[in-house]
N, C-alpha and C. Protein backbone atom coordinates (compact mmCIF):
# COMPACT_ATOMS: atom_id res chain seq x y z
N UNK A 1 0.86 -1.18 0.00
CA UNK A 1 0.00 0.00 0.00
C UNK A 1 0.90 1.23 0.00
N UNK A 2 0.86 2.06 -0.93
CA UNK A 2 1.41 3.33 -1.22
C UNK A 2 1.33 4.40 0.35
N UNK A 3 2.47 5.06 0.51
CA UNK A 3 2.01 6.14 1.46
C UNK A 3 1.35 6.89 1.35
N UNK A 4 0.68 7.56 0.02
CA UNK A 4 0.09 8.53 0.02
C UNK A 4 -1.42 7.77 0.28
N UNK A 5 -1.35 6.79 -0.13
CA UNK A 5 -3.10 5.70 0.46
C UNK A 5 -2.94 5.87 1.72
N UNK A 6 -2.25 5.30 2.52
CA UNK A 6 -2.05 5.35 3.86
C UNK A 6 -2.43 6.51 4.73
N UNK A 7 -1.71 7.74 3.96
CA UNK A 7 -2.09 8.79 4.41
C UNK A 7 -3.86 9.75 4.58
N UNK A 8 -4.16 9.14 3.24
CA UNK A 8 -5.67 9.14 3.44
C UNK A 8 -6.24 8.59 3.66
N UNK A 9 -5.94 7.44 4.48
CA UNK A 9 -6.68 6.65 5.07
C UNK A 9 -6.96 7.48 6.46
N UNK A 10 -5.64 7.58 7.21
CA UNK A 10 -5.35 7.87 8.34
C UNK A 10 -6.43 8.96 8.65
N UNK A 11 -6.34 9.69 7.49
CA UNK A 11 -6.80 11.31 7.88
C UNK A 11 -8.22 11.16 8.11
N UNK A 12 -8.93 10.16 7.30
CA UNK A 12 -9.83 9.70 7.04
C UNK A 12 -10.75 8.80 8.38
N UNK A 13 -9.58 8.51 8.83
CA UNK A 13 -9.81 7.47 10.46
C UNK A 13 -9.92 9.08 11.39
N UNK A 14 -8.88 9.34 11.27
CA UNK A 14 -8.87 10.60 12.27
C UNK A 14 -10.24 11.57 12.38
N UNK A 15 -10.21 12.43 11.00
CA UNK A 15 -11.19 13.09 10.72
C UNK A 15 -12.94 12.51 11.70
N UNK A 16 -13.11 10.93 11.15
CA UNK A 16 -14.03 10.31 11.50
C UNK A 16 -14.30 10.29 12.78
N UNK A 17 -13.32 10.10 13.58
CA UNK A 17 -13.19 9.77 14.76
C UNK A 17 -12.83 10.80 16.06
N UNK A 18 -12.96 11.83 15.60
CA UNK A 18 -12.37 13.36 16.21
C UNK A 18 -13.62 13.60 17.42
N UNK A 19 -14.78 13.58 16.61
CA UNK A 19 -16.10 13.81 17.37
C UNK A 19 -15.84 12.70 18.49
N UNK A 20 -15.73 11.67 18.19
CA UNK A 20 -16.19 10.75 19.38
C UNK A 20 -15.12 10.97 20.69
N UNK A 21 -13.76 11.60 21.00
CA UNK A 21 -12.70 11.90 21.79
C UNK A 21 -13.61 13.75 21.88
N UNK A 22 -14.27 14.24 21.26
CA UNK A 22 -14.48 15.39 21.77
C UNK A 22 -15.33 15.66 22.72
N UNK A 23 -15.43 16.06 24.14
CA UNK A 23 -16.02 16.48 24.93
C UNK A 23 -17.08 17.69 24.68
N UNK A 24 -18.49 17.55 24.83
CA UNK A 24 -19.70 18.01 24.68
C UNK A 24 -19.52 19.27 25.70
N UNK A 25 -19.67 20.85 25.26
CA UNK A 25 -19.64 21.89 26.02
C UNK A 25 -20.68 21.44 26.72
N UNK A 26 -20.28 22.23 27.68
CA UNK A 26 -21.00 22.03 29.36
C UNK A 26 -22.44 22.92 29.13
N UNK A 27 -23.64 22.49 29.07
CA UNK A 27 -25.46 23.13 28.92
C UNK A 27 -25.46 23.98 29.94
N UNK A 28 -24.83 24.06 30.34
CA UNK A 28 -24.92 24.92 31.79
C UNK A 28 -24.07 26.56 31.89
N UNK A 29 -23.48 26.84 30.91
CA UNK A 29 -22.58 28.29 30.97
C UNK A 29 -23.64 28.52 30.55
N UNK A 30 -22.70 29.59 31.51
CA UNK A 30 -24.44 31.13 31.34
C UNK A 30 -24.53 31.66 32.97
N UNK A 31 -25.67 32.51 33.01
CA UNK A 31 -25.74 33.03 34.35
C UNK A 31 -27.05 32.63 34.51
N UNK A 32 -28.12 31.84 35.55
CA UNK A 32 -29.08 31.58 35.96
C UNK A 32 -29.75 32.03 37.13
N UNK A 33 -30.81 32.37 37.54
CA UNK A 33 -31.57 33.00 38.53
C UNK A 33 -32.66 31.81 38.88
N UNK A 34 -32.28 31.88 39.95
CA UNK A 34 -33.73 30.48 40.21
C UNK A 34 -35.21 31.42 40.35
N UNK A 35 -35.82 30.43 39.91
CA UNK A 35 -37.38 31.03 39.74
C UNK A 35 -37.70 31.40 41.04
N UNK A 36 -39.04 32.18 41.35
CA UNK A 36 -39.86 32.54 42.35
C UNK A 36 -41.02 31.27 43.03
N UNK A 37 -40.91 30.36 43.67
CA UNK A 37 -41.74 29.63 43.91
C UNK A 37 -41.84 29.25 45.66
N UNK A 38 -42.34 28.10 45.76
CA UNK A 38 -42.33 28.07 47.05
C UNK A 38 -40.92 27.46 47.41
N UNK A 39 -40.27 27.46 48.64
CA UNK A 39 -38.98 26.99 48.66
C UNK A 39 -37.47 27.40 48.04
N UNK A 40 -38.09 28.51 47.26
CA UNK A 40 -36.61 29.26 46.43
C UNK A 40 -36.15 29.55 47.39
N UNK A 41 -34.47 29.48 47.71
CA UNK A 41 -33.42 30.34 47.93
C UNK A 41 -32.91 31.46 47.56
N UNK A 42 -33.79 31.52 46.02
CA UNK A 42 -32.88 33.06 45.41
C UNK A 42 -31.27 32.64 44.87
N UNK A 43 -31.00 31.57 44.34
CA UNK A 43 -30.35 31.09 44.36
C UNK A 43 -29.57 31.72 42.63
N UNK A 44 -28.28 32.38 42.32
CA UNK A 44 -27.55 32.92 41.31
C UNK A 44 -27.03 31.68 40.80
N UNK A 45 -26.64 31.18 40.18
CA UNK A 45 -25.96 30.67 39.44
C UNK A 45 -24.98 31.01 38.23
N UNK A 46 -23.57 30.67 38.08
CA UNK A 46 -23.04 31.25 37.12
C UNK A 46 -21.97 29.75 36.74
N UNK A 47 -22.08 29.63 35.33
CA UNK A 47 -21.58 28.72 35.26
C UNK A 47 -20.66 28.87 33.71
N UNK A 48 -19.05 29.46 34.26
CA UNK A 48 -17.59 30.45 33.41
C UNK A 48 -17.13 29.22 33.00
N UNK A 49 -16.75 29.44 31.57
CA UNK A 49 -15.76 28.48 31.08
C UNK A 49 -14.33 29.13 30.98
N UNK A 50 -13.66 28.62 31.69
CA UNK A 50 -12.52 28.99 31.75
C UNK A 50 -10.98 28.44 30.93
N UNK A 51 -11.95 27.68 29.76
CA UNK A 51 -11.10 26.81 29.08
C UNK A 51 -10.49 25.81 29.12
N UNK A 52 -9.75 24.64 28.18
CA UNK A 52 -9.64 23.71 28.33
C UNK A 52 -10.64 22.90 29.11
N UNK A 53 -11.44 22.63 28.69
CA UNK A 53 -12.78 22.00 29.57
C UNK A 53 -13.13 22.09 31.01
N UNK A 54 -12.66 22.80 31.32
CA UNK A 54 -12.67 23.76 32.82
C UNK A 54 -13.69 24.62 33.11
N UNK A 55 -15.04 24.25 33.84
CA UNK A 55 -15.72 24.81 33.88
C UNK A 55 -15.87 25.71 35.53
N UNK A 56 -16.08 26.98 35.69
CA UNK A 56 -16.03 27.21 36.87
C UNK A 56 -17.61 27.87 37.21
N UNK A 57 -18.08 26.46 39.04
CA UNK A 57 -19.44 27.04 39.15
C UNK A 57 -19.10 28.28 40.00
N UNK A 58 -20.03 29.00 39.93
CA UNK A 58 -19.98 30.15 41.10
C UNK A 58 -21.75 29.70 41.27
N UNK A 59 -22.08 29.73 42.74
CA UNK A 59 -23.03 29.22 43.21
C UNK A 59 -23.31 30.63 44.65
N UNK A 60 -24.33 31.41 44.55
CA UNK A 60 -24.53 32.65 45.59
C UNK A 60 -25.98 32.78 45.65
N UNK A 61 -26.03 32.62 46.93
CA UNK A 61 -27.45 32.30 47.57
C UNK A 61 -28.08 34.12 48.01
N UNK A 62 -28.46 34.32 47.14
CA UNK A 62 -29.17 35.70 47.32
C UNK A 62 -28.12 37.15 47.21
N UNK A 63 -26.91 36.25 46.22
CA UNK A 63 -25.67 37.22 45.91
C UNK A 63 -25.09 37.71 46.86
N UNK A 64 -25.27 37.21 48.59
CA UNK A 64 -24.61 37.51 49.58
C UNK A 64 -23.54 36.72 49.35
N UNK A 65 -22.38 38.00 50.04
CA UNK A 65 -20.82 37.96 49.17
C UNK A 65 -20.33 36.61 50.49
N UNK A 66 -21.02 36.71 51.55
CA UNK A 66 -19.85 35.67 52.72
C UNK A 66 -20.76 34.05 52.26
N UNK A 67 -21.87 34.19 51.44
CA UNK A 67 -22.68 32.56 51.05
C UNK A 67 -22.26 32.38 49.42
N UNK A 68 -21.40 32.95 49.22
CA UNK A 68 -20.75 32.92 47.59
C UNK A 68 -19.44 31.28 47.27
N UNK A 69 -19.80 30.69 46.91
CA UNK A 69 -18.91 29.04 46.75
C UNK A 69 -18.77 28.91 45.08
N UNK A 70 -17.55 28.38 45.24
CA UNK A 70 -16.98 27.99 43.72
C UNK A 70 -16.19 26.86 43.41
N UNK A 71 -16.63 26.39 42.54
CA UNK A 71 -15.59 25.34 41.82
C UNK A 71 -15.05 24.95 40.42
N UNK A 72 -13.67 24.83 40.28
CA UNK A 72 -13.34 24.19 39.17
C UNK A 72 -13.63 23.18 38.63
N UNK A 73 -14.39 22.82 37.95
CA UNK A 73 -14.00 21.16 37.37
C UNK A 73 -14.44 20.85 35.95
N UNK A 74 -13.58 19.55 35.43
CA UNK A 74 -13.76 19.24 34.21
C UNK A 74 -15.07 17.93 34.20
N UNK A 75 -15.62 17.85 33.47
CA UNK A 75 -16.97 16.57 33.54
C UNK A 75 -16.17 15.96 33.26
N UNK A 76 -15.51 14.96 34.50
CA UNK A 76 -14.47 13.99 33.40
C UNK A 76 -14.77 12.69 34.43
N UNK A 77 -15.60 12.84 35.81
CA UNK A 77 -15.55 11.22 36.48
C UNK A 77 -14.58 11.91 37.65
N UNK A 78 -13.91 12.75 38.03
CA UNK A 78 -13.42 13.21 38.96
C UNK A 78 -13.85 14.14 40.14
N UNK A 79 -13.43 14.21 41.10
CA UNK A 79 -13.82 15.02 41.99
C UNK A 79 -12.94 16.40 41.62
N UNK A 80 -13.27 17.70 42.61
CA UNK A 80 -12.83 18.76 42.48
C UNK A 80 -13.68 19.36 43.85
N UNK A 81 -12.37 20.11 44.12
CA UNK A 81 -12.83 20.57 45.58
C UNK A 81 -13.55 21.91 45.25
N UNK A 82 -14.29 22.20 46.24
CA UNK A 82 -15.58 23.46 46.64
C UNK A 82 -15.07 24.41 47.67
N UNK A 83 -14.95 25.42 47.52
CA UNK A 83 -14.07 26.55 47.86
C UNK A 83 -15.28 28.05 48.53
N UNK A 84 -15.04 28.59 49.58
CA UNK A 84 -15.76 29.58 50.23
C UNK A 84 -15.20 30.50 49.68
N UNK A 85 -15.99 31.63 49.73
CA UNK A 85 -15.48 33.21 49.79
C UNK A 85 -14.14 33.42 49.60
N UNK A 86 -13.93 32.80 50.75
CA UNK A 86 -12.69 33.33 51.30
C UNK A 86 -11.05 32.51 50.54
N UNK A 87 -11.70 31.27 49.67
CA UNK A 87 -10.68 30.49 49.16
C UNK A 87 -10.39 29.57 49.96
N UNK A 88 -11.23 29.44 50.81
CA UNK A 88 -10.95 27.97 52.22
C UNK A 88 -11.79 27.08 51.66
N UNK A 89 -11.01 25.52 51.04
CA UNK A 89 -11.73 24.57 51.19
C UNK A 89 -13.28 24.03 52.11
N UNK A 90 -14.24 23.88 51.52
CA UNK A 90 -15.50 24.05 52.06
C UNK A 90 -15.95 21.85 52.76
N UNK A 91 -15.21 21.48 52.19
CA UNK A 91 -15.23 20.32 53.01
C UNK A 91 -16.13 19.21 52.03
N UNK A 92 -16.89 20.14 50.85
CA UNK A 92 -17.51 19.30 49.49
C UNK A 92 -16.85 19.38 48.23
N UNK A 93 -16.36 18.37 47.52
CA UNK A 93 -15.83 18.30 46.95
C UNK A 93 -16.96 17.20 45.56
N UNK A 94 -17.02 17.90 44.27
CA UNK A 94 -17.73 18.48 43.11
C UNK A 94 -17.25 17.17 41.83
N UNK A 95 -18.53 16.32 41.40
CA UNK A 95 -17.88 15.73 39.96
C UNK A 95 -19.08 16.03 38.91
N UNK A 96 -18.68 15.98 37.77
CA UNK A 96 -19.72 15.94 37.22
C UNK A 96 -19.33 15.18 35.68
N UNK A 97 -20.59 14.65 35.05
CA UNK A 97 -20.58 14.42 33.48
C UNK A 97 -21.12 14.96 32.80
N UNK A 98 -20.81 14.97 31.59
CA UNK A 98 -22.10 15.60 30.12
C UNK A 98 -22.32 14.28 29.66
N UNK A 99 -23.91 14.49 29.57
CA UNK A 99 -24.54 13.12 28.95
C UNK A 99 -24.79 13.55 27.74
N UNK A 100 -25.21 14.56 27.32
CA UNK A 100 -25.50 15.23 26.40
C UNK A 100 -25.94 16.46 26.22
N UNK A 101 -26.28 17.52 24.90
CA UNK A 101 -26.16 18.45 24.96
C UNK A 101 -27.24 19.25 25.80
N UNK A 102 -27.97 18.48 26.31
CA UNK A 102 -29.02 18.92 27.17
C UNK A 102 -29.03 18.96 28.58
N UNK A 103 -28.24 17.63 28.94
CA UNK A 103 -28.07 17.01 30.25
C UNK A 103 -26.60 16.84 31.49
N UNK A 104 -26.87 17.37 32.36
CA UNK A 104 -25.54 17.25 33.10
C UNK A 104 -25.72 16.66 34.20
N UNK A 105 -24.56 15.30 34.87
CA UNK A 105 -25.50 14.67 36.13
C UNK A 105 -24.40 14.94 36.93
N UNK A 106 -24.52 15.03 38.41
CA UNK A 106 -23.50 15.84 39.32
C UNK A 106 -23.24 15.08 40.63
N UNK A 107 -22.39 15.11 40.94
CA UNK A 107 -22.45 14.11 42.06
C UNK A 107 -21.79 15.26 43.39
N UNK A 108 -22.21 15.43 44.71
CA UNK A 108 -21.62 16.39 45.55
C UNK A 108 -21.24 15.28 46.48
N UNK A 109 -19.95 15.35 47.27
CA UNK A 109 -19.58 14.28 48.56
C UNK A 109 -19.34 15.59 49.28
N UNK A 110 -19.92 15.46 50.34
CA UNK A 110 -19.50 16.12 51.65
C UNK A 110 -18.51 15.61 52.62
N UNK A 111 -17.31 16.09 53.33
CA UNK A 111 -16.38 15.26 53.71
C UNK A 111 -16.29 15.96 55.38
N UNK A 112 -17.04 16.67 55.57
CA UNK A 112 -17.26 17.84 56.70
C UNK A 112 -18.20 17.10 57.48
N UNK A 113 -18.75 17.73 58.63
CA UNK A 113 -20.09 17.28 59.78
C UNK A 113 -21.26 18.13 58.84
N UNK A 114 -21.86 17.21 58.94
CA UNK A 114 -23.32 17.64 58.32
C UNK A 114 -24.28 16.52 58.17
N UNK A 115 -25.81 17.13 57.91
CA UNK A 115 -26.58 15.74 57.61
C UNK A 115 -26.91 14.92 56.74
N UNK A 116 -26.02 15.43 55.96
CA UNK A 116 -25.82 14.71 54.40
C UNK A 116 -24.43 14.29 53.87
N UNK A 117 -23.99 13.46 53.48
CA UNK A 117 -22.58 12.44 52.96
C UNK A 117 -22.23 13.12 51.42
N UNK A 118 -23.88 12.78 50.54
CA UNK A 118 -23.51 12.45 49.23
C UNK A 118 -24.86 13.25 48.78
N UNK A 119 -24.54 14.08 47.30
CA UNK A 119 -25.90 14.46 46.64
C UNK A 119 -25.64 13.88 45.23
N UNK A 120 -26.72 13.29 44.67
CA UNK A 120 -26.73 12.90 43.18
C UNK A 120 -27.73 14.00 42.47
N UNK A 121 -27.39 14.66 41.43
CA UNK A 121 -28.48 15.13 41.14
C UNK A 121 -28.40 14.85 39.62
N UNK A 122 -29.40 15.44 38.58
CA UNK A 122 -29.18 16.31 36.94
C UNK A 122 -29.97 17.54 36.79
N UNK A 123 -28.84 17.98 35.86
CA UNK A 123 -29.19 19.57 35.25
C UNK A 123 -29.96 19.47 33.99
N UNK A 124 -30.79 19.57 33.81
CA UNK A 124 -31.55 19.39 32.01
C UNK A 124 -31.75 20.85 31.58
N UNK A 125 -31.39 21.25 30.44
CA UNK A 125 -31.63 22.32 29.67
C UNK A 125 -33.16 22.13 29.06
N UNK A 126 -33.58 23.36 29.08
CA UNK A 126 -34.94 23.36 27.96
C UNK A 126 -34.68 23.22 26.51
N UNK A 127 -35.26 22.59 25.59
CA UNK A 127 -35.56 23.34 24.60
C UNK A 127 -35.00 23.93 23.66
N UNK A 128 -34.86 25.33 24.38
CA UNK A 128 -35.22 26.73 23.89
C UNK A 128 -33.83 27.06 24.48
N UNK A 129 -33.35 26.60 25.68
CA UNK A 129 -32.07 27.41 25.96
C UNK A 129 -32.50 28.14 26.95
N UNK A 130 -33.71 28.43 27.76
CA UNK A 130 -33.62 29.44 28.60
C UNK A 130 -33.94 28.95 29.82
N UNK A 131 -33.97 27.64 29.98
CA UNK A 131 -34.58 27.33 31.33
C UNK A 131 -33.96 26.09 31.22
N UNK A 132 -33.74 25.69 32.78
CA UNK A 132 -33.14 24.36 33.35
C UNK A 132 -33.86 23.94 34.83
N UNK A 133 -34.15 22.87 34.61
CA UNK A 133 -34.34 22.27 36.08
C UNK A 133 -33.33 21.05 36.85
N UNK A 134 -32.97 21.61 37.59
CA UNK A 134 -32.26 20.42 38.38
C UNK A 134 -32.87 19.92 39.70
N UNK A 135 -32.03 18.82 39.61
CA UNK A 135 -33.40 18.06 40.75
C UNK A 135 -32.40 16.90 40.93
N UNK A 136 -31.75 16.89 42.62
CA UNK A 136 -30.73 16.39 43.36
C UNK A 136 -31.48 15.55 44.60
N UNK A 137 -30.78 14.95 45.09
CA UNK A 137 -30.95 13.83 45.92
C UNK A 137 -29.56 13.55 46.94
N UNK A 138 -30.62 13.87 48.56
CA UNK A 138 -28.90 14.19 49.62
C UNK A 138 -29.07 12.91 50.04
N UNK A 139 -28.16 12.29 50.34
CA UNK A 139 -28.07 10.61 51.68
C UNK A 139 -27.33 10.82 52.55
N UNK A 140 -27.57 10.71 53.46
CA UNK A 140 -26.28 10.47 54.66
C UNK A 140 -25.51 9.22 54.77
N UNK A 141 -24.63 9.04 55.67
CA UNK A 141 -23.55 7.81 55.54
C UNK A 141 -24.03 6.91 55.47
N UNK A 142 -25.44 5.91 55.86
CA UNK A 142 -25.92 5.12 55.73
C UNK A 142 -26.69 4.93 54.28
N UNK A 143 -26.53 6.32 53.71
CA UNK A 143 -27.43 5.76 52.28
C UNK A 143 -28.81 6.44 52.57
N UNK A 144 -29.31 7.14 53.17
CA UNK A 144 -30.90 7.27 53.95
C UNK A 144 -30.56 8.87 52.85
N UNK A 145 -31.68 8.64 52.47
CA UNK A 145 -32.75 10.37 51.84
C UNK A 145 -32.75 10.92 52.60
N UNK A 146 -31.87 12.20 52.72
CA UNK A 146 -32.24 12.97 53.85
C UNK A 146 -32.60 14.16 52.89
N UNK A 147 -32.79 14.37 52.06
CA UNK A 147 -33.74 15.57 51.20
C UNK A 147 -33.28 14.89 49.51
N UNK A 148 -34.49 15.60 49.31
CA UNK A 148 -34.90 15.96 47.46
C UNK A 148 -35.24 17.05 47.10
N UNK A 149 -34.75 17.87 46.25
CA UNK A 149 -34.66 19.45 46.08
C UNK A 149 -34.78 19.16 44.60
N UNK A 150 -35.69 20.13 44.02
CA UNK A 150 -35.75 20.17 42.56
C UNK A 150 -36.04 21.93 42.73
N UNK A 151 -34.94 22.37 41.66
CA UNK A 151 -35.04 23.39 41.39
C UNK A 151 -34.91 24.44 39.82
N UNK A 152 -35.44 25.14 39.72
CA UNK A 152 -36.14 25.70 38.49
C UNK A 152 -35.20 27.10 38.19
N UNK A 153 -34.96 27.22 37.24
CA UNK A 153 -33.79 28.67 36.71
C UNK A 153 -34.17 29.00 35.39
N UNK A 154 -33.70 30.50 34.95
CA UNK A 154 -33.94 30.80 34.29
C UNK A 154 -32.43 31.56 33.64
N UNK A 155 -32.75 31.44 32.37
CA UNK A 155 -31.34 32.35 32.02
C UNK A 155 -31.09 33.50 32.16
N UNK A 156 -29.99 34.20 32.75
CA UNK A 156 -29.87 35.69 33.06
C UNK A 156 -30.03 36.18 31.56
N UNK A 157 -30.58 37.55 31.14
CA UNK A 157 -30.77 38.34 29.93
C UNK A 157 -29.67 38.63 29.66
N UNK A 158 -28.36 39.26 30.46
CA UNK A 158 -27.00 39.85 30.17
C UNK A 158 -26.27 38.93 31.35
N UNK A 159 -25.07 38.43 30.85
CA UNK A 159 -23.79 38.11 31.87
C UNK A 159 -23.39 38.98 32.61
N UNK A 160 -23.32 38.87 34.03
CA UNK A 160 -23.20 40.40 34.85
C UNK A 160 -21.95 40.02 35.41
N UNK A 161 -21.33 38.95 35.45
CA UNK A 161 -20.52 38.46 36.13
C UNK A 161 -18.93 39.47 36.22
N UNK A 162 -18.40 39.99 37.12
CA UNK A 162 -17.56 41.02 37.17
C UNK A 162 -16.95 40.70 38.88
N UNK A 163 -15.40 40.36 37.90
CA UNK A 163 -14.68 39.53 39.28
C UNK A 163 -13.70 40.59 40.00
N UNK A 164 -13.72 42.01 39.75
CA UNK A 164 -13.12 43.10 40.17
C UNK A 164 -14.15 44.21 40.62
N UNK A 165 -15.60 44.22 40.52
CA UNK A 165 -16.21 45.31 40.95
C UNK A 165 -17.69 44.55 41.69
N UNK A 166 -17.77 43.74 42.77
CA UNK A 166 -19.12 43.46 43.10
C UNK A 166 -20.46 44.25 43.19
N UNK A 167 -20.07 45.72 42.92
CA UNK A 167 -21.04 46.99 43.23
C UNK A 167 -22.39 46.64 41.58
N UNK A 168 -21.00 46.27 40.79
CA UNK A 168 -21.05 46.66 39.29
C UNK A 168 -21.75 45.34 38.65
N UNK A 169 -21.32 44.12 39.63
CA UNK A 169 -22.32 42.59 39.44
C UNK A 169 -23.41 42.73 39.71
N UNK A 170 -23.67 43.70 40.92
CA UNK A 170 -24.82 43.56 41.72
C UNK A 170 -25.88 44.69 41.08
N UNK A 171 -25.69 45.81 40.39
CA UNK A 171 -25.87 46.27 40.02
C UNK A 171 -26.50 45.76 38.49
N UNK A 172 -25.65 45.18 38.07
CA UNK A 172 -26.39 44.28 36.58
C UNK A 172 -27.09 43.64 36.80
N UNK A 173 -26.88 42.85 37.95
CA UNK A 173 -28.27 41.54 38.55
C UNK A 173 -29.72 41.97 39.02
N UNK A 174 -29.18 43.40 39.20
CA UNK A 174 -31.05 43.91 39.83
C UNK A 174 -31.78 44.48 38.71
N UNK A 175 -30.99 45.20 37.48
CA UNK A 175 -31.11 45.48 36.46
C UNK A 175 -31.62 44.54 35.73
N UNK A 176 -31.12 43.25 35.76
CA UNK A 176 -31.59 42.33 34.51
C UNK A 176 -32.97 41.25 35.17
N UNK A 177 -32.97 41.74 36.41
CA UNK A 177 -33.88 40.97 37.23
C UNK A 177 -35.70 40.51 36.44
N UNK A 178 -35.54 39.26 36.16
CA UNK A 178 -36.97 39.14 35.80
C UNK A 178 -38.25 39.61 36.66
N UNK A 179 -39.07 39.99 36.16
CA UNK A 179 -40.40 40.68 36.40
C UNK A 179 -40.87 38.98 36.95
N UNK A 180 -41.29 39.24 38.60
CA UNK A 180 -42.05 38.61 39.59
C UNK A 180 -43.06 38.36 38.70
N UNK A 181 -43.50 36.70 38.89
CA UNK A 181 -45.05 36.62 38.39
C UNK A 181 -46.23 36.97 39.48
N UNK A 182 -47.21 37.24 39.45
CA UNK A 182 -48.27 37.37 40.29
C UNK A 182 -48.13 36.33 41.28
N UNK A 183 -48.11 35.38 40.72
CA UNK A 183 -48.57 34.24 42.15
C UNK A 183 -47.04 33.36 41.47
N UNK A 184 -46.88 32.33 42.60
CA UNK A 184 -46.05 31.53 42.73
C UNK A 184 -45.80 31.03 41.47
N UNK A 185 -44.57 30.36 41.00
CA UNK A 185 -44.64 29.59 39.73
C UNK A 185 -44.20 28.15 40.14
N UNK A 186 -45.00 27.50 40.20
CA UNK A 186 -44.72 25.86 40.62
C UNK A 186 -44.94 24.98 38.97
N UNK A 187 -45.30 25.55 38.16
CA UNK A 187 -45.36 25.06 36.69
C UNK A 187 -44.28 24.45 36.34
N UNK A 188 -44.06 23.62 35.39
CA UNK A 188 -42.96 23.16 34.59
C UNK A 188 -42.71 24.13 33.42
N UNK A 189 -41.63 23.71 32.84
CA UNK A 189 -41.40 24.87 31.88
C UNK A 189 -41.09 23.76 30.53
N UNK A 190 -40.55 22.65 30.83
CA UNK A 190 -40.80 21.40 29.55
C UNK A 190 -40.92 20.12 30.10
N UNK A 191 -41.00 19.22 29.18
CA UNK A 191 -41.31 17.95 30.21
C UNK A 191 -39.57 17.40 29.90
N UNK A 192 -38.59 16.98 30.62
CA UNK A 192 -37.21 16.58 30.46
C UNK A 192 -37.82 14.98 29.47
């Protein structure tokens, strides 16, 4: 067999085969606001790609700066530690996969005192791109349900995210703030 056959073969194998070694961007970049319902936290979500498949969560419970937690990680089957405010290891440590371009499933271990060990959850995208529900599951060391949390987000209108001026984040976030519905929203927004 000639090299130059060889050679298009190869390219030909390669080419083919590129997709299947390529890792599915993460459904989840973007900035999210959890809906208004019963049980919201008010919960921000921001979810930075920081390249090379490095996704970083920022997770802020009513954008209060001392309940603000972050993590690095790649969807690769690994853990990655969960980090406070302050850059102090938080004692949970973060894995996650892409199932597909819709779906992300997450696994949280807690390694600290608390009443929960382990959370399993998934992230599903809408649709449309503008809405996600996730819906997690805590156990304690024995394996026992100690909560089920399903929660509902929406996509921020503008990225406000600004890692040198919090005046200037906080300021975009009240700005881009969705209009309250009248009454509670306990609705679905697609069926996963």
């Amino acid at each position: 067999m000639s090299l130059t056959r060889l050679s298009v073969i190869a390219l030909a194998f390669a080419t083919g085969t590129a997709g299947v070694f390529a890792q599915t961007a993460d459904p989840r970049l973007g900035e999210w606001r959890e809906n208004h319902y019963a049980g919201a936290v008010g919960l921000y979500m921001i979810y930075e790609d920081l390249g090379d498949g490095v996704t970083r969560t920022h997770t802020a419970e009513n954008l209060v700066i001392d309940k603000r937690l972050h993590d690095d990680a790649r969807c690769d089957g690994n853990f990655y530690p969960r980090y406070d405010t302050t850059g102090e290891d938080t004692g949970v440590s973060v894995q996650c996969h892409i199932l597909n371009a819709r779906t992300v499933r997450t696994t949280l271990r807690n390694r600290g005192d608390g009443d929960w060990a382990e959370a399993k959850g998934t992230w599903i995208l809408s649709d449309d791109g503008k809405h996600v529900v996730g819906s997690f599951v805590r156990t304690d060391n024995d394996g026992k349900v100690v909560e089920h949390t399903t929660r509902l987000f929406t996509r921020n209108a503008e990225n406000c995210l600004n890692h040198e001026d919090d005046a200037q984040f906080r300021a975009c976030a009240t700005r881009t703030l969705p209009p309250r519905p009248a009454s509670a929203n306990t609705g679905r927004f697609f069926t996963p």
